[in-house]
Structure formats: structure tokens, C-alpha cells
N, C-alpha and C. Protein backbone atom coordinates (compact mmCIF):
# COMPACT_ATOMS: atom_id res chain seq x y z
N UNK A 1 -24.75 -34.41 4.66
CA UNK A 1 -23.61 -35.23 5.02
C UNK A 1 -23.82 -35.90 6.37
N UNK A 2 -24.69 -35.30 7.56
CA UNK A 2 -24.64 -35.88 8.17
C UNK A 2 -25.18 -37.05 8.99
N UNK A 3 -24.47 -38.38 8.99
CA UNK A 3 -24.83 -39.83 9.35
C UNK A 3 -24.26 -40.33 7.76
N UNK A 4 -23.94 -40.03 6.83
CA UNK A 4 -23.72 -40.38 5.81
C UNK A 4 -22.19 -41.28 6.32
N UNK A 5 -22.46 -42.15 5.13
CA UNK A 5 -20.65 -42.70 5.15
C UNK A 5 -19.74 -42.10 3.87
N UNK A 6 -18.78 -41.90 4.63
CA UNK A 6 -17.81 -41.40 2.93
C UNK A 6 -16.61 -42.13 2.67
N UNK A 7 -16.41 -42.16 2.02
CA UNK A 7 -15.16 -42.99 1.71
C UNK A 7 -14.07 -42.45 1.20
N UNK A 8 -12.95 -43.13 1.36
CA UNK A 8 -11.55 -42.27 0.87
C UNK A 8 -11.22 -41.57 -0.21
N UNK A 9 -12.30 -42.55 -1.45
CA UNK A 9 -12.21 -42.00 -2.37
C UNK A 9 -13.11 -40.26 -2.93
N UNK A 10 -14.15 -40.52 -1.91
CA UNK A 10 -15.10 -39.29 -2.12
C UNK A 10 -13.77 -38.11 -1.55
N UNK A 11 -13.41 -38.32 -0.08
CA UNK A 11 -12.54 -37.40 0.03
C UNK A 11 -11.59 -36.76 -0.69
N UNK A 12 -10.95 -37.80 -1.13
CA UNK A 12 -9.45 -37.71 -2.18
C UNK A 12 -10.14 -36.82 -3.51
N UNK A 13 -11.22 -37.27 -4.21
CA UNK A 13 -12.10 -36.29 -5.08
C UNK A 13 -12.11 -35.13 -4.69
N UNK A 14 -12.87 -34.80 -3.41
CA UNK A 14 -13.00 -33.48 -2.90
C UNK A 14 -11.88 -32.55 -2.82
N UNK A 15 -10.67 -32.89 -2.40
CA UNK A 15 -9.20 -32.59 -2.43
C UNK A 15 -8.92 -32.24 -3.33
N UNK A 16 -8.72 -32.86 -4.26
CA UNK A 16 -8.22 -32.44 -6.02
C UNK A 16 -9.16 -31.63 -6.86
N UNK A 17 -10.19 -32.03 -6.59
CA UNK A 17 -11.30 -31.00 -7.52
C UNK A 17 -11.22 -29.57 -7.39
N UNK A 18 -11.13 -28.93 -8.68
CA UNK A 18 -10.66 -27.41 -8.97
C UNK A 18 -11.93 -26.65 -8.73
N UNK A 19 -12.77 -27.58 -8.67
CA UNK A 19 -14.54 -26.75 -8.68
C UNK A 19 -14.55 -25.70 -7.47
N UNK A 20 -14.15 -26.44 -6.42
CA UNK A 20 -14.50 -26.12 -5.03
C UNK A 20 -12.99 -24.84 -4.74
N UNK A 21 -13.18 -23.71 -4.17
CA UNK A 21 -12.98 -22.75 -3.70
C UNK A 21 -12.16 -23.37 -2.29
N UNK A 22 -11.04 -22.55 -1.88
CA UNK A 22 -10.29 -23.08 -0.78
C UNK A 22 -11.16 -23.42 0.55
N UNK A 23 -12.15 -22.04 0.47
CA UNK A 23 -13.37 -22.29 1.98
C UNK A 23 -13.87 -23.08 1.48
N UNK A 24 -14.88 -23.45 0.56
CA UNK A 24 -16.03 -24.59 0.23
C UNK A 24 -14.57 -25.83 0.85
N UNK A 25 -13.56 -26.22 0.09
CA UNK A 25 -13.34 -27.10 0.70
C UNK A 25 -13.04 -27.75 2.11
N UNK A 26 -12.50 -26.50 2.76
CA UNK A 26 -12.04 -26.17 3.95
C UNK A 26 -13.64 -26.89 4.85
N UNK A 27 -14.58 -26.32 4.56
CA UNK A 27 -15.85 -26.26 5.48
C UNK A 27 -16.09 -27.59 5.05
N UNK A 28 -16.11 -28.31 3.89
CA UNK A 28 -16.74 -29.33 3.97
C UNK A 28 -15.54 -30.38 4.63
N UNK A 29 -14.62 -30.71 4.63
CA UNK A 29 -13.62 -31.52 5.29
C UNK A 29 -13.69 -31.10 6.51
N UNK A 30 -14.02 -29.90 7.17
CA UNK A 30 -14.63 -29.46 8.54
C UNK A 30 -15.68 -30.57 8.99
N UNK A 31 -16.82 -30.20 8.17
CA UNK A 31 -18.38 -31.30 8.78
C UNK A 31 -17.96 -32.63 8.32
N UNK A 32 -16.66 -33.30 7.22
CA UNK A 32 -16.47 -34.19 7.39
C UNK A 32 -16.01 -35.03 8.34
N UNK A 33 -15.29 -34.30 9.17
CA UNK A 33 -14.45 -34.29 10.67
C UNK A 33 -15.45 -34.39 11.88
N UNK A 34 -16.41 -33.59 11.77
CA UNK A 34 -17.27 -33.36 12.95
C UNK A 34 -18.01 -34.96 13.17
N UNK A 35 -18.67 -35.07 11.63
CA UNK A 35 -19.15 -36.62 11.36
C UNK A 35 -18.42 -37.91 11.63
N UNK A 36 -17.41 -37.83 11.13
CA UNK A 36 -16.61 -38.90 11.61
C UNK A 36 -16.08 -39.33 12.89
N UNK A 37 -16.23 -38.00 13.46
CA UNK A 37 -15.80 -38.04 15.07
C UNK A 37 -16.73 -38.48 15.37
N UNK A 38 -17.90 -38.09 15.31
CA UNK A 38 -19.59 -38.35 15.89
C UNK A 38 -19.64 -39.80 15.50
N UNK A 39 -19.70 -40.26 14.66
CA UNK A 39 -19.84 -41.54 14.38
C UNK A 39 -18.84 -42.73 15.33
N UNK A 40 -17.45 -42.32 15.40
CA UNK A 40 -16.60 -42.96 16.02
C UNK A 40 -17.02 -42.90 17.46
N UNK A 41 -17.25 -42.22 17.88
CA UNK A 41 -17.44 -42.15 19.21
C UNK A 41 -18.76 -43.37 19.10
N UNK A 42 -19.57 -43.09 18.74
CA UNK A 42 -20.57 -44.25 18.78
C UNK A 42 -20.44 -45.58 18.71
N UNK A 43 -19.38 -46.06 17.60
CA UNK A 43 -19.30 -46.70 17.30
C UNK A 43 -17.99 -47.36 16.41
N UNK A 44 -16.70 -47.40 17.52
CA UNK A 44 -15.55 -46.89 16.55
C UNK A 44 -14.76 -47.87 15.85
N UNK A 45 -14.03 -47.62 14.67
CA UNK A 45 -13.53 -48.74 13.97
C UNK A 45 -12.38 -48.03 13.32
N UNK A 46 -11.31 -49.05 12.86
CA UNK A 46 -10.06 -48.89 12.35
C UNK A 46 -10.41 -47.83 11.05
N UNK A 47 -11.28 -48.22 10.34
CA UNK A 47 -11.15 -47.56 8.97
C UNK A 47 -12.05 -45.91 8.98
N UNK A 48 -12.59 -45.82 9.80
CA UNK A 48 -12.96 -44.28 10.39
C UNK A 48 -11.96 -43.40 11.37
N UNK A 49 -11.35 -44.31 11.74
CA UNK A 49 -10.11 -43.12 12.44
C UNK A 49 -8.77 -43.33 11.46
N UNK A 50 -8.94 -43.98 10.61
CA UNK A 50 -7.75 -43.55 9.38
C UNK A 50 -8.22 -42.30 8.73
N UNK A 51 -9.72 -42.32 8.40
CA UNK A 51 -10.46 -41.59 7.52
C UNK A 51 -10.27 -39.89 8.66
N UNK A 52 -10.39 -40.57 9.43
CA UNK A 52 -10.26 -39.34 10.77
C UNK A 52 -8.83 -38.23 10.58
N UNK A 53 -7.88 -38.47 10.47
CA UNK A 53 -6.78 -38.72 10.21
C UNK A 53 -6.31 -37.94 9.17
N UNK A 54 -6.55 -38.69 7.81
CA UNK A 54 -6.31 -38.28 6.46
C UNK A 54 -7.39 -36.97 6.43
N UNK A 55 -8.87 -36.79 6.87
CA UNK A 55 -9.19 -35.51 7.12
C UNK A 55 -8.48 -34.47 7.52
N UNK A 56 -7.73 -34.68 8.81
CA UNK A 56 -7.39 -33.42 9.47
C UNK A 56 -5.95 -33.29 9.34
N UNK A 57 -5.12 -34.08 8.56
CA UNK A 57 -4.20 -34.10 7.62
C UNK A 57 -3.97 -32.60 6.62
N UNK A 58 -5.32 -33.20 5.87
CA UNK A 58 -5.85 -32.20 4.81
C UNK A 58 -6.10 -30.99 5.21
N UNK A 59 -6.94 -30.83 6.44
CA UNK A 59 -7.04 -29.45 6.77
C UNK A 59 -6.20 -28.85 7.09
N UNK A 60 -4.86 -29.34 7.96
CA UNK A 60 -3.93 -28.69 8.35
C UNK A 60 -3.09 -28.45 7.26
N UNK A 61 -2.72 -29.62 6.56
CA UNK A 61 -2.23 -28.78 5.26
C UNK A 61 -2.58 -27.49 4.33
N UNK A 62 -3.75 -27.30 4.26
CA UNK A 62 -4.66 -26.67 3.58
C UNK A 62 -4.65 -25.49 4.09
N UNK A 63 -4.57 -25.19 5.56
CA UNK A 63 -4.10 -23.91 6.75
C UNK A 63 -2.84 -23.84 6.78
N UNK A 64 -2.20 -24.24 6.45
CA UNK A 64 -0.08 -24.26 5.70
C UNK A 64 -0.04 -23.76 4.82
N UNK A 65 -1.28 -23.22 3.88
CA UNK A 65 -1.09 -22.74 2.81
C UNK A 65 -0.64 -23.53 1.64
N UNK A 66 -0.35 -25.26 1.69
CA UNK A 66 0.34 -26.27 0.86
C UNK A 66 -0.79 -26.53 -0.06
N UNK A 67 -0.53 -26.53 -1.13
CA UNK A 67 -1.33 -27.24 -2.31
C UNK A 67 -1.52 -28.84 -1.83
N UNK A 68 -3.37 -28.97 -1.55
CA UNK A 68 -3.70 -29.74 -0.78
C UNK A 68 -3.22 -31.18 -1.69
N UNK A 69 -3.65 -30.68 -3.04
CA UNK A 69 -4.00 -31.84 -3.86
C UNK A 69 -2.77 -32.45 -4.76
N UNK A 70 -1.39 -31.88 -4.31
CA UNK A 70 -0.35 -32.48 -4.67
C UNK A 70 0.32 -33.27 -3.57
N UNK A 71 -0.80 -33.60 -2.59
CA UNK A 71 -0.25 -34.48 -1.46
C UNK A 71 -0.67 -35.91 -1.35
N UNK A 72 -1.40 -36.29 -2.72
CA UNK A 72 -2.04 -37.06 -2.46
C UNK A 72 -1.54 -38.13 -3.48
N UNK A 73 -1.47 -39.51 -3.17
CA UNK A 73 -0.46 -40.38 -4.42
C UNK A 73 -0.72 -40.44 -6.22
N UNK A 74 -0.09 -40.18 -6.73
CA UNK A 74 -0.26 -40.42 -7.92
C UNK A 74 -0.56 -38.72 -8.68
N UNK A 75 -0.46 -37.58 -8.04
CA UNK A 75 -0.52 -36.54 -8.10
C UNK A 75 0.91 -35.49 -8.25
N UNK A 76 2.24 -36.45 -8.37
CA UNK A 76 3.19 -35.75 -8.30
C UNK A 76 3.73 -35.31 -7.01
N UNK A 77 3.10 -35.96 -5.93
CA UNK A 77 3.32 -35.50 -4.22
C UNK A 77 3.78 -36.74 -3.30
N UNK A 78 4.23 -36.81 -2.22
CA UNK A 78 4.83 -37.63 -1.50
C UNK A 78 3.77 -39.04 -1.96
């Protein structure tokens, strides 16, 4: 993942997918965070600190104990 670009939609996948275990997801939206920060700092732009954002969104929800993936549109969630 890292230097990679991801996009909203890879995230929003990652979120909803039943595959991944609460830690697997937890850790990877972690190094997704670390990356995006790293990148921004280098080099920063509107659509990486949204992405910034909607990451740590997720994690904090996800540490609320909230069902991550009914937060997301079209999922039955706000």
C-alpha cells in the first residue's frame, strides 16, 4: 500500500466487505491513514484530505463499536 493511490471507492469496498475481520480492517484503514497523511504532507490536495477524513471517520466509528458499513450511502445508513 505504500505510495499507492486509493480511491474512495477501494475504501468504501474495504468497509462493507464481510471477508475482512474487524482488526484486518481496522489495520488496514490504519496504513491507509498513515499513507495519506504521508502523501499530503508532500504534496497536498483537496481530494486526499477528504479521503483523509472519510478514513478516520471510519476508524472512529469502527472504535464506537457502530456497524461501519451501514454508514455508508446506499447501505440503509445516513
Amino acid at each position: 500500500m505504500a505510495g499507492a493511490h486509493v480511491s474512495r471507492e477501494e475504501i468504501e469496498d474495504i468497509i462493507v466487505d464481510p471477508g475482512y475481520s474487524a482488526d484486518q480492517r481496522k489495520g488496514w484503514l490504519k496504513q491507509v491513514l498513515a499513507d495519506l497523511t504521508r502523501q499530503q504532507s508532500g504534496s497536498p490536495s483537496s481530494e486526499q484530505e477528504q479521503l483523509i477524513e472519510m478514513v478516520k471517520q471510519a476508524i472512529d466509528d469502527q472504535q464506537d463499536g457502530k456497524p461501519i458499513a451501514t454508514d455508508l450511502p446506499g447501505t440503509g445508513g445516513a
